[in-house]
PDB file of N, CA and C in Angstrom:
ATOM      1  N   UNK A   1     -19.047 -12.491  22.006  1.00  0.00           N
ATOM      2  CA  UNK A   1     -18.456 -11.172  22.144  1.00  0.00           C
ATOM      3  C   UNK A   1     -17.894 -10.738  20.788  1.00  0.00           C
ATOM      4  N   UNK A   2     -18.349  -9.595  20.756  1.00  0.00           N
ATOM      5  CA  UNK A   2     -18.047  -9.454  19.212  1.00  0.00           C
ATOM      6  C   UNK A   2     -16.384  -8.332  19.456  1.00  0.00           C
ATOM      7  N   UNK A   3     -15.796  -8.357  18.286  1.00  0.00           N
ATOM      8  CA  UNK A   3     -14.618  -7.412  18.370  1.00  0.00           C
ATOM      9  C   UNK A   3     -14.711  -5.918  17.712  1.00  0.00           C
ATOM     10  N   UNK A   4     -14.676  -4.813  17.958  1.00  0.00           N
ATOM     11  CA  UNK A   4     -14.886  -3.222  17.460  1.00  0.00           C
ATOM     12  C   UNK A   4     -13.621  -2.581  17.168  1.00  0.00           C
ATOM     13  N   UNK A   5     -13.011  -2.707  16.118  1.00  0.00           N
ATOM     14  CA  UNK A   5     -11.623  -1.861  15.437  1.00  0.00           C
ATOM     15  C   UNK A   5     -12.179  -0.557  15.682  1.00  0.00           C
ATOM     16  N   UNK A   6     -12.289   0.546  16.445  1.00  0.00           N
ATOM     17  CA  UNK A   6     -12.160   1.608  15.926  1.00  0.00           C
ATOM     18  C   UNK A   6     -11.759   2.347  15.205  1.00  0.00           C
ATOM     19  N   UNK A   7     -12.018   2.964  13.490  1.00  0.00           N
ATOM     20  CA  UNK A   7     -11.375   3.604  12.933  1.00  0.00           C
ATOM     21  C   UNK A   7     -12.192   4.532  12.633  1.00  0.00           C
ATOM     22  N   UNK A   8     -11.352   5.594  11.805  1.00  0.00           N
ATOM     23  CA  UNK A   8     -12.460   7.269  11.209  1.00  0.00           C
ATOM     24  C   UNK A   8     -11.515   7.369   9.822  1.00  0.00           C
ATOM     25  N   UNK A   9     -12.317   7.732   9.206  1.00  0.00           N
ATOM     26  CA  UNK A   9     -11.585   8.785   7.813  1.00  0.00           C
ATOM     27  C   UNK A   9     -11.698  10.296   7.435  1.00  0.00           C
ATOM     28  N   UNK A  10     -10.768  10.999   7.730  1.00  0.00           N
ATOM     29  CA  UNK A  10     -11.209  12.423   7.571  1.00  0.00           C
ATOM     30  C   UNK A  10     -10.110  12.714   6.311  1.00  0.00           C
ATOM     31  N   UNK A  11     -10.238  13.280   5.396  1.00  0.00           N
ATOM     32  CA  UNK A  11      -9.598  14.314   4.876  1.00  0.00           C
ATOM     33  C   UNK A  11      -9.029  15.312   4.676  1.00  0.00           C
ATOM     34  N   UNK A  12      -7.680  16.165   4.778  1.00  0.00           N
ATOM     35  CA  UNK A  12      -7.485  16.863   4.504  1.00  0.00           C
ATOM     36  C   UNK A  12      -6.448  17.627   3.276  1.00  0.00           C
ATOM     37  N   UNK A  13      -6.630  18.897   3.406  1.00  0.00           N
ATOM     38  CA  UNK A  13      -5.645  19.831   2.042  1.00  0.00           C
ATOM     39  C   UNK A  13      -5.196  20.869   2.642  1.00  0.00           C
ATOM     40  N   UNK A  14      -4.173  21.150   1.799  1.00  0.00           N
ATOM     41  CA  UNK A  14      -3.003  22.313   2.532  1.00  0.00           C
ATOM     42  C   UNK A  14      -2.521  23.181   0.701  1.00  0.00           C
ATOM     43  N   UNK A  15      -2.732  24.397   0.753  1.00  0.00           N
ATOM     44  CA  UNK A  15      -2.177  24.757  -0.537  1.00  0.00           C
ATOM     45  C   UNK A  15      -1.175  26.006  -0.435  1.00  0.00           C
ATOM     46  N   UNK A  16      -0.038  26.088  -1.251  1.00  0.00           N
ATOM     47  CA  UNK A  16       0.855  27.243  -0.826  1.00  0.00           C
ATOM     48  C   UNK A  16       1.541  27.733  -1.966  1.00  0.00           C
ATOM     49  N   UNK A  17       1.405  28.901  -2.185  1.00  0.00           N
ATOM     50  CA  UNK A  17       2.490  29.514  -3.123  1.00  0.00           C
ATOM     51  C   UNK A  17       3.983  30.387  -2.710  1.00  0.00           C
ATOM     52  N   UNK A  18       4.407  30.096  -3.545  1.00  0.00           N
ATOM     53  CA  UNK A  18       6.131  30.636  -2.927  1.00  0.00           C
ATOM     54  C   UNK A  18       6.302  31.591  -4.503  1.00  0.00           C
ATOM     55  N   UNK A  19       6.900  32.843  -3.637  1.00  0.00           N
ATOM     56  CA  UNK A  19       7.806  33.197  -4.992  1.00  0.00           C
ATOM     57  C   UNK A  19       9.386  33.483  -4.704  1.00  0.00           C
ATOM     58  N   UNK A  20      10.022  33.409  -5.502  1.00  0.00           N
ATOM     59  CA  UNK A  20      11.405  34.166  -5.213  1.00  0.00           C
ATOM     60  C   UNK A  20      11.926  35.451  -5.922  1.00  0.00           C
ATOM     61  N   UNK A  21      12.743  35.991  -5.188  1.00  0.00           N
ATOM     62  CA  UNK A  21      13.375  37.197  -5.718  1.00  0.00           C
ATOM     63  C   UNK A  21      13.962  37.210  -7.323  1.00  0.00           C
ATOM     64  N   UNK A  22      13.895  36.236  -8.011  1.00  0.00           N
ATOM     65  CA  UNK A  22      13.626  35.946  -9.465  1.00  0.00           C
ATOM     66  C   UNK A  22      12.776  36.195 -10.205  1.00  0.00           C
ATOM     67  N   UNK A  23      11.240  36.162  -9.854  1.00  0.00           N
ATOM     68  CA  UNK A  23      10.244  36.118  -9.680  1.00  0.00           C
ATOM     69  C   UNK A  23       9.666  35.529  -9.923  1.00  0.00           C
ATOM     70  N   UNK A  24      10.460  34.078  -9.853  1.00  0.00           N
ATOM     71  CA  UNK A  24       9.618  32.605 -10.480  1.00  0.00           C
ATOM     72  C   UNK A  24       8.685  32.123  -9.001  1.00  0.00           C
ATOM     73  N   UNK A  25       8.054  31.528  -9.246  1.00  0.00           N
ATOM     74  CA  UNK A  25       6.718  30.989  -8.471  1.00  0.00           C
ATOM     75  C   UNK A  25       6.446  29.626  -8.489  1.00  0.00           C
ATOM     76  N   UNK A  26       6.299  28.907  -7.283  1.00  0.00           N
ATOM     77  CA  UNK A  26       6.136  27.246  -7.115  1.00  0.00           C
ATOM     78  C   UNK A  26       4.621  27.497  -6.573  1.00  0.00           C
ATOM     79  N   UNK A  27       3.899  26.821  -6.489  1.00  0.00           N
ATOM     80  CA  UNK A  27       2.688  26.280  -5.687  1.00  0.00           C
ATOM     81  C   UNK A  27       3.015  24.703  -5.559  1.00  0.00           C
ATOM     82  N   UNK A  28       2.436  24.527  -4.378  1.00  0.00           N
ATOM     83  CA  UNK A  28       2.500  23.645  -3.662  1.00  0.00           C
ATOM     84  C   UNK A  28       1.313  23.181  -3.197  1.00  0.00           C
ATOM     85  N   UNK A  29       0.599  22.437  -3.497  1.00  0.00           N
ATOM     86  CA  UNK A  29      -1.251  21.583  -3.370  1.00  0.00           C
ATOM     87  C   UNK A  29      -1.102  20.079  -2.463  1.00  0.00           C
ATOM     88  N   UNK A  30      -1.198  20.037  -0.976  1.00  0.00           N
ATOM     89  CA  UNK A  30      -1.429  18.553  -0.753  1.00  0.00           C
ATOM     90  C   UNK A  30      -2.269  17.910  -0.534  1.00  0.00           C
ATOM     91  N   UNK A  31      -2.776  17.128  -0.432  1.00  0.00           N
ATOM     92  CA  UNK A  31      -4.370  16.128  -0.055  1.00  0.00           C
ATOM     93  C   UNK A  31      -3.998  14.969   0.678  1.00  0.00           C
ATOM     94  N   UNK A  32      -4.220  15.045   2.032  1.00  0.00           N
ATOM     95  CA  UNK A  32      -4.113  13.505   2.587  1.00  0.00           C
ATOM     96  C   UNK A  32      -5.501  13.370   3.406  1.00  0.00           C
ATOM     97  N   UNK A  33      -5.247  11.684   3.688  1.00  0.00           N
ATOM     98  CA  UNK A  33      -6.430  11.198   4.479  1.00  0.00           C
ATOM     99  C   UNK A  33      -5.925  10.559   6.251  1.00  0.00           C
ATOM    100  N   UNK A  34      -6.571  11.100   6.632  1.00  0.00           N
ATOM    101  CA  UNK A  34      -6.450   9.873   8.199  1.00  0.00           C
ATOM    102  C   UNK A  34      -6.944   8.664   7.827  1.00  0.00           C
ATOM    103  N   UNK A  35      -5.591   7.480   7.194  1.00  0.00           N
ATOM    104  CA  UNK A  35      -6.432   6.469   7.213  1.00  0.00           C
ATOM    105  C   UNK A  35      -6.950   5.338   7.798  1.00  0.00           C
ATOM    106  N   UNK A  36      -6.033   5.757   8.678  1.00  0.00           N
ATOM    107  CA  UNK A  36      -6.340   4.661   9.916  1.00  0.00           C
ATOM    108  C   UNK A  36      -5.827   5.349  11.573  1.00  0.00           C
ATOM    109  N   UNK A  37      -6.558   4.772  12.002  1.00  0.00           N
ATOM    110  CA  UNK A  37      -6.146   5.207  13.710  1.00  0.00           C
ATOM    111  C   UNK A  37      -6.489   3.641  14.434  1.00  0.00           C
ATOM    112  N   UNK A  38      -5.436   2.743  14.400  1.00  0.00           N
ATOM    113  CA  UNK A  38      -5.385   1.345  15.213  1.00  0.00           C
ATOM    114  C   UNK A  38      -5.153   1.506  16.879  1.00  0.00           C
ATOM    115  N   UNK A  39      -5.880   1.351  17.852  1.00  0.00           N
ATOM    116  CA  UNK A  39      -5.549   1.636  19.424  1.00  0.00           C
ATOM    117  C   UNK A  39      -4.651   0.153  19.174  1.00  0.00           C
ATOM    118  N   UNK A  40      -3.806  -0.001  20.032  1.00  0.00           N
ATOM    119  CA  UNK A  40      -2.711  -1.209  20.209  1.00  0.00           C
ATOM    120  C   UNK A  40      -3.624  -1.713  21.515  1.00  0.00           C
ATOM    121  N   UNK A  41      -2.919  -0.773  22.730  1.00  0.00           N
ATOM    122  CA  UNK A  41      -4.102  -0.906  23.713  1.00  0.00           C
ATOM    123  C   UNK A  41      -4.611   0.141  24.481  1.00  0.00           C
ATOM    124  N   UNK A  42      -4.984   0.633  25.722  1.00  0.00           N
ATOM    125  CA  UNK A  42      -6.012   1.338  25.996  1.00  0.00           C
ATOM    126  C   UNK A  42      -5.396   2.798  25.600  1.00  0.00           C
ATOM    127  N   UNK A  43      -3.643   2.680  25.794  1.00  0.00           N
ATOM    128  CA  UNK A  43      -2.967   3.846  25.409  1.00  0.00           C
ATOM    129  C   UNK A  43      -2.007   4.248  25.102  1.00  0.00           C
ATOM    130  N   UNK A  44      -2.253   3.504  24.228  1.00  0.00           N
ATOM    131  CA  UNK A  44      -1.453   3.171  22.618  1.00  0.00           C
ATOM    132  C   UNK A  44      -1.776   2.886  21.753  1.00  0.00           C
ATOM    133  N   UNK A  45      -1.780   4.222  20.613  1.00  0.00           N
ATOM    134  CA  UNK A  45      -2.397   3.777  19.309  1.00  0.00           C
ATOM    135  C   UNK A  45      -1.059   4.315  18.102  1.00  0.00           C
ATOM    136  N   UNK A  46      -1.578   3.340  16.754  1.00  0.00           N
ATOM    137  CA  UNK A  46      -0.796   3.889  15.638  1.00  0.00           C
ATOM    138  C   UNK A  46      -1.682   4.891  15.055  1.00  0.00           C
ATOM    139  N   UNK A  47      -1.438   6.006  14.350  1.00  0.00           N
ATOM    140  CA  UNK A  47      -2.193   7.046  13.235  1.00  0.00           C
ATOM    141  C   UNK A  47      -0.964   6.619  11.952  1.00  0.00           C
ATOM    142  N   UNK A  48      -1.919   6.387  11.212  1.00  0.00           N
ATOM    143  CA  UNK A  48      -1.866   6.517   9.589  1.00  0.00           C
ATOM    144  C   UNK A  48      -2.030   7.473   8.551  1.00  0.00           C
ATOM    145  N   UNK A  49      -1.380   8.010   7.681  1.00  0.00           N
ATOM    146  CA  UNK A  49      -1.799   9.241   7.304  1.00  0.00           C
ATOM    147  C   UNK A  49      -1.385   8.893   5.650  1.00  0.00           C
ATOM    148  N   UNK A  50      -1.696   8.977   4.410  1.00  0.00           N
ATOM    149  CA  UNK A  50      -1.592   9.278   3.496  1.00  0.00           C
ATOM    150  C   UNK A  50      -1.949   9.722   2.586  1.00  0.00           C
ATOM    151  N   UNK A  51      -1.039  10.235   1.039  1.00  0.00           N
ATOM    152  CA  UNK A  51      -1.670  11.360   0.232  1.00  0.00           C
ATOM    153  C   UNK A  51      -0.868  11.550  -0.800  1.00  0.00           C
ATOM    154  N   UNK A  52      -1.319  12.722  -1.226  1.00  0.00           N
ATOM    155  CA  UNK A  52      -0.175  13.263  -2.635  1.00  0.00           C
ATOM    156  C   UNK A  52       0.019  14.864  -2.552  1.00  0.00           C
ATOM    157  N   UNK A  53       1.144  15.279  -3.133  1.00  0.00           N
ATOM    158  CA  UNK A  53       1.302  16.749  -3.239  1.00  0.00           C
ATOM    159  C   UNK A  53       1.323  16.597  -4.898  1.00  0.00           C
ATOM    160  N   UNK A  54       1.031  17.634  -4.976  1.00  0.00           N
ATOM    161  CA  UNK A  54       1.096  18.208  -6.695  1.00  0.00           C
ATOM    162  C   UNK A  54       1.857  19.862  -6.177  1.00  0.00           C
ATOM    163  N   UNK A  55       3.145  19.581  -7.243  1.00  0.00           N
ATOM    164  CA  UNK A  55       4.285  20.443  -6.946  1.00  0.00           C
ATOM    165  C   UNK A  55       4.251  20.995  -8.703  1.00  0.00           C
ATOM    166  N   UNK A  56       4.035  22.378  -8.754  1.00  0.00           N
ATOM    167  CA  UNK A  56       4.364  23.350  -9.735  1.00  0.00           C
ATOM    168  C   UNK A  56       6.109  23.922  -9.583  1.00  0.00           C
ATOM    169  N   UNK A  57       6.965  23.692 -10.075  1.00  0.00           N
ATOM    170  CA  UNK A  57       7.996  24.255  -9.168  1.00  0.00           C
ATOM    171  C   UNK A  57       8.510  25.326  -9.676  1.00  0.00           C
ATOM    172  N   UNK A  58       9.790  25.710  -9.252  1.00  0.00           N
ATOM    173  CA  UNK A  58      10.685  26.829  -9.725  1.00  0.00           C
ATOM    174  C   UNK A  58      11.204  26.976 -11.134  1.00  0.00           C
ATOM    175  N   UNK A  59      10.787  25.749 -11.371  1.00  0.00           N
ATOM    176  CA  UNK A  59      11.749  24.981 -12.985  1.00  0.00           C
ATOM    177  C   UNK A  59      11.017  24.826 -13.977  1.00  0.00           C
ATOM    178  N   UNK A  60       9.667  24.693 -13.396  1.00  0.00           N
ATOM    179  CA  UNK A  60       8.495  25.025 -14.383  1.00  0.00           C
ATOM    180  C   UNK A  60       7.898  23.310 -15.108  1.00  0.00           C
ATOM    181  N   UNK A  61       8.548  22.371 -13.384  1.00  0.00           N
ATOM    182  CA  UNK A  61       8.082  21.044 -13.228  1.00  0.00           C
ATOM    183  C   UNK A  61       7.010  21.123 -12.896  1.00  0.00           C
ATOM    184  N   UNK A  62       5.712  20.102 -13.279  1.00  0.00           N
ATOM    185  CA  UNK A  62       4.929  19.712 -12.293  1.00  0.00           C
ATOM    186  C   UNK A  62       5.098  17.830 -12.318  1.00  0.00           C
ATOM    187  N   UNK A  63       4.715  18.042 -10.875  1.00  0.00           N
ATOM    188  CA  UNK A  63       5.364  16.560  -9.850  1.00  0.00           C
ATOM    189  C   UNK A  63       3.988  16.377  -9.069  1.00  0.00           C
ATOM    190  N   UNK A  64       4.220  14.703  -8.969  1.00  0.00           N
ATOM    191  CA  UNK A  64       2.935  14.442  -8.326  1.00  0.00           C
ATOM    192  C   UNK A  64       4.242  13.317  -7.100  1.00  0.00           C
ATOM    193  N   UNK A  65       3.938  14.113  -5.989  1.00  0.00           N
ATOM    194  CA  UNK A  65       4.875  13.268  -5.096  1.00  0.00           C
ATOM    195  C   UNK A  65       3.953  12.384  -3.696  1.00  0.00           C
ATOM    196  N   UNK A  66       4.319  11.423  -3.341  1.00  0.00           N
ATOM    197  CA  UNK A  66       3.728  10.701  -1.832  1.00  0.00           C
ATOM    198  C   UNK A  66       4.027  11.623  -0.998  1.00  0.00           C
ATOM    199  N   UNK A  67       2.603  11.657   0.174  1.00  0.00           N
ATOM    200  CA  UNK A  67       3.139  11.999   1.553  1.00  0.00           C
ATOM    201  C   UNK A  67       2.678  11.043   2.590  1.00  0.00           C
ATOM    202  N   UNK A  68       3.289  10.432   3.049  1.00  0.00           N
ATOM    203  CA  UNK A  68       3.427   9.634   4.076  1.00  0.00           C
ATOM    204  C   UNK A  68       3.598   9.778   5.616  1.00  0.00           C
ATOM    205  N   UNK A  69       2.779   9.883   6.382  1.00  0.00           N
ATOM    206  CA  UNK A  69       2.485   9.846   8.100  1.00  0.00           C
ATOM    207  C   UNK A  69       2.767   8.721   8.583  1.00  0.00           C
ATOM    208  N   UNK A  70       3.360   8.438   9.954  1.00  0.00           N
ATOM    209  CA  UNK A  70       3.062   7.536  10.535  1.00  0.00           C
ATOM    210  C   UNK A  70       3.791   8.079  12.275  1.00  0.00           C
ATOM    211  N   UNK A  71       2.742   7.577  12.903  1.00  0.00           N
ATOM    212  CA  UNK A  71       2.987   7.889  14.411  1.00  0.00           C
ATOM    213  C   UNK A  71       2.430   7.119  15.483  1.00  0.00           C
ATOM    214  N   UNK A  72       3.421   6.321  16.565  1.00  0.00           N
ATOM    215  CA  UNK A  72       2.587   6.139  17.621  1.00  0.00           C
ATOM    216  C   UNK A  72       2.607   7.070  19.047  1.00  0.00           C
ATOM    217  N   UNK A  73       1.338   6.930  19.624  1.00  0.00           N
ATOM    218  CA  UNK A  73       1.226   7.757  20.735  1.00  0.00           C
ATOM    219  C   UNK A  73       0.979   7.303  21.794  1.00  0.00           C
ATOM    220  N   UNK A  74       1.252   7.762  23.065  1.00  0.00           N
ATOM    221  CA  UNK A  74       1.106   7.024  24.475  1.00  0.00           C
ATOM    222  C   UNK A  74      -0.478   8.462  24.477  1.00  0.00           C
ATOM    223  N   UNK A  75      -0.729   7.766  25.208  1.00  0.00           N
ATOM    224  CA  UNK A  75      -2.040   8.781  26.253  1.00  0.00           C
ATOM    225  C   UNK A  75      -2.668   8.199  27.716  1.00  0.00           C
ATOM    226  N   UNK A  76      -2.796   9.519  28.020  1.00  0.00           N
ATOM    227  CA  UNK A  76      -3.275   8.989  29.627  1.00  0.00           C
ATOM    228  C   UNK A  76      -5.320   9.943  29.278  1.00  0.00           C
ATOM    229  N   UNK A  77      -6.367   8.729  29.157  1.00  0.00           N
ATOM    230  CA  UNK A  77      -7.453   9.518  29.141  1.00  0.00           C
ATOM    231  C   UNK A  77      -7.220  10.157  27.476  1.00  0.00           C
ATOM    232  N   UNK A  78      -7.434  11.141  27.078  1.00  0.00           N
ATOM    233  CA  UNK A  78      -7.815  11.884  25.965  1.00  0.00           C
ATOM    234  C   UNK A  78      -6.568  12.872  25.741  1.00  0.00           C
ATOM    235  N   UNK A  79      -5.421  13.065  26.527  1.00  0.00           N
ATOM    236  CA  UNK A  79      -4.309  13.641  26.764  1.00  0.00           C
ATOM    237  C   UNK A  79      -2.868  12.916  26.408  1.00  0.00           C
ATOM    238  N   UNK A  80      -2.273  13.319  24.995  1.00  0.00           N
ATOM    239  CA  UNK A  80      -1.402  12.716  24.717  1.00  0.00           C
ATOM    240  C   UNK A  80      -0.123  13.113  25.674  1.00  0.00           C
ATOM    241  N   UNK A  81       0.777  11.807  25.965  1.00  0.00           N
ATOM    242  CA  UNK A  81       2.185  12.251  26.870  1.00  0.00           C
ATOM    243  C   UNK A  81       2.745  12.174  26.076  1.00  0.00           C
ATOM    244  N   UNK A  82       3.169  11.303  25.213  1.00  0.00           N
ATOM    245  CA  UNK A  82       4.065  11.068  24.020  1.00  0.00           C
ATOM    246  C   UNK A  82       3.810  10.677  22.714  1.00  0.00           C
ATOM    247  N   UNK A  83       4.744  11.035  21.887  1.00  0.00           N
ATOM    248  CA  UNK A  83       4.197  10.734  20.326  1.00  0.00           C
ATOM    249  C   UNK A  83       5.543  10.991  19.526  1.00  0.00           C
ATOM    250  N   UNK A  84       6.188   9.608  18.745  1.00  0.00           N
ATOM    251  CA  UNK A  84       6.837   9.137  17.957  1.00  0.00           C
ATOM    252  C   UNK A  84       6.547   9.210  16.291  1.00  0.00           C
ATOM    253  N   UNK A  85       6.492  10.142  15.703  1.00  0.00           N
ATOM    254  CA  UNK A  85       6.151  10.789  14.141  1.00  0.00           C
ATOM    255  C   UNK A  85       7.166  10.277  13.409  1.00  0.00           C
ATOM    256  N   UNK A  86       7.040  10.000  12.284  1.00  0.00           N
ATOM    257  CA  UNK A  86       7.651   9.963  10.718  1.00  0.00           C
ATOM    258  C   UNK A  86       6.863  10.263   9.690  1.00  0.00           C
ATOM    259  N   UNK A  87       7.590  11.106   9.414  1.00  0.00           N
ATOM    260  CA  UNK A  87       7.183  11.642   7.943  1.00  0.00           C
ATOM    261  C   UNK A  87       7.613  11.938   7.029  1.00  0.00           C
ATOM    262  N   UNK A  88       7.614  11.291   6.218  1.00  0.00           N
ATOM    263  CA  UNK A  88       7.958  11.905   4.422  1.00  0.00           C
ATOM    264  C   UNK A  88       7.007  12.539   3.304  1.00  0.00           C
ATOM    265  N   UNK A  89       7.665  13.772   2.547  1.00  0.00           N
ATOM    266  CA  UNK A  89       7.131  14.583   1.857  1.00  0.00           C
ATOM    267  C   UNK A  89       8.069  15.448   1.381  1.00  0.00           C
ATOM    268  N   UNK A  90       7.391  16.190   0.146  1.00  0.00           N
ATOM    269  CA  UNK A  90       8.372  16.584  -0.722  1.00  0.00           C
ATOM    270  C   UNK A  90       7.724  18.162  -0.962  1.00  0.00           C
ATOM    271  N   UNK A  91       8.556  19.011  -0.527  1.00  0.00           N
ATOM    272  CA  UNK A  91       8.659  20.847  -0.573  1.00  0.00           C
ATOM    273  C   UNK A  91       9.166  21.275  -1.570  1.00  0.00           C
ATOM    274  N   UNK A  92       9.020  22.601  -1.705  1.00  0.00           N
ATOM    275  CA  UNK A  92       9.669  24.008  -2.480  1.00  0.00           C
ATOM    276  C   UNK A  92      11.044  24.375  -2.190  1.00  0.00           C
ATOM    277  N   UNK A  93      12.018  24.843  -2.633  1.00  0.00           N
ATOM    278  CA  UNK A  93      13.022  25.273  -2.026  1.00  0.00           C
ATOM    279  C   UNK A  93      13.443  26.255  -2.979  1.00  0.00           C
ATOM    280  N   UNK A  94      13.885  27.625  -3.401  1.00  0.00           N
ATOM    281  CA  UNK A  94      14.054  28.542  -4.396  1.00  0.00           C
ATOM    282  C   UNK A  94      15.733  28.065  -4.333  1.00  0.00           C
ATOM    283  N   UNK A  95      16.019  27.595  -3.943  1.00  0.00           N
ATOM    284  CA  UNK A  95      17.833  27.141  -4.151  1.00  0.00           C
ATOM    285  C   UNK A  95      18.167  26.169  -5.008  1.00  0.00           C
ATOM    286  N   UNK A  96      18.852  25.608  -6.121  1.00  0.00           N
ATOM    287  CA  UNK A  96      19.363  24.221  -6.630  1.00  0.00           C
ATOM    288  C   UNK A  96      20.779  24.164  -5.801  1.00  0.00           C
ATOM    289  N   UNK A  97      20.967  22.777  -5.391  1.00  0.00           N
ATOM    290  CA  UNK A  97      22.255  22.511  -5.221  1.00  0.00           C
ATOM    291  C   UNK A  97      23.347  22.946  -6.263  1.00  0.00           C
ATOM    292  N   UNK A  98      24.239  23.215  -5.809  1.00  0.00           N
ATOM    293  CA  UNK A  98      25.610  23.257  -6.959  1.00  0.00           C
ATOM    294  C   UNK A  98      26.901  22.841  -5.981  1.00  0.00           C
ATOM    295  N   UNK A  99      27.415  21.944  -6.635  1.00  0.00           N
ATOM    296  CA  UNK A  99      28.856  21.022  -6.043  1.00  0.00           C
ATOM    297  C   UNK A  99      29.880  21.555  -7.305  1.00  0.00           C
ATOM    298  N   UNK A 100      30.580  22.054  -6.072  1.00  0.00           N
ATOM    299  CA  UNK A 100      31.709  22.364  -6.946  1.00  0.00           C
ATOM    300  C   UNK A 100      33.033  21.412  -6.807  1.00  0.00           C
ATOM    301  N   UNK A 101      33.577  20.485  -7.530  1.00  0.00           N
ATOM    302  CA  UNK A 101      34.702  19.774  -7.306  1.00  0.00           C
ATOM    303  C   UNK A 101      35.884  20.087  -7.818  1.00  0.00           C
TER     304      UNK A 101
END
């Protein structure tokens, strides 16, 4: 009896520009992959997701940051009931902090 991991690799990208009432301008470019989809058992699986953003920012940075997925899901059949996500990634924001002490 042999054993069958099911996995797939798909790709995807997401691209966005922001401006602010300054009239400075960020773009925002991400690229990730599905890199894994592990079933635990008949319905329960982990999804894997990783990638990079390339961040132009407000400041006139460019940043090459991780984005990181991870989720498990219950399903009944092809119909998810539940699903437990984490994710990290790094956005635009036209604001800097300022602490005033």
């Amino acid at each position: 009896m042999s054993s069958h991991i099911p996995m797939r690799l798909i790709f995807s990208g997401m691209t966005f520009s922001r401006n602010n009432k300054a009239g400075q301008k960020a773009d925002l470019t991400t690229l990730k992959t599905d890199f894994i989809r592990q079933y635990i058992t008949r319905k329960i699986d982990f999804d894997g997701k990783a990638g990079l953003s390339f961040i132009d920012s407000f400041t006139d940075e460019s940043l090459i940051r991780p984005v990181l997925e991870a989720a498990f899901s219950y399903q009944v059949d092809t119909f998810p009931l539940a699903r437990l996500l984490f994710t990290k990634k790094t956005g635009t924001n036209p604001y800097n902090r300022v602490l005033i002490c």
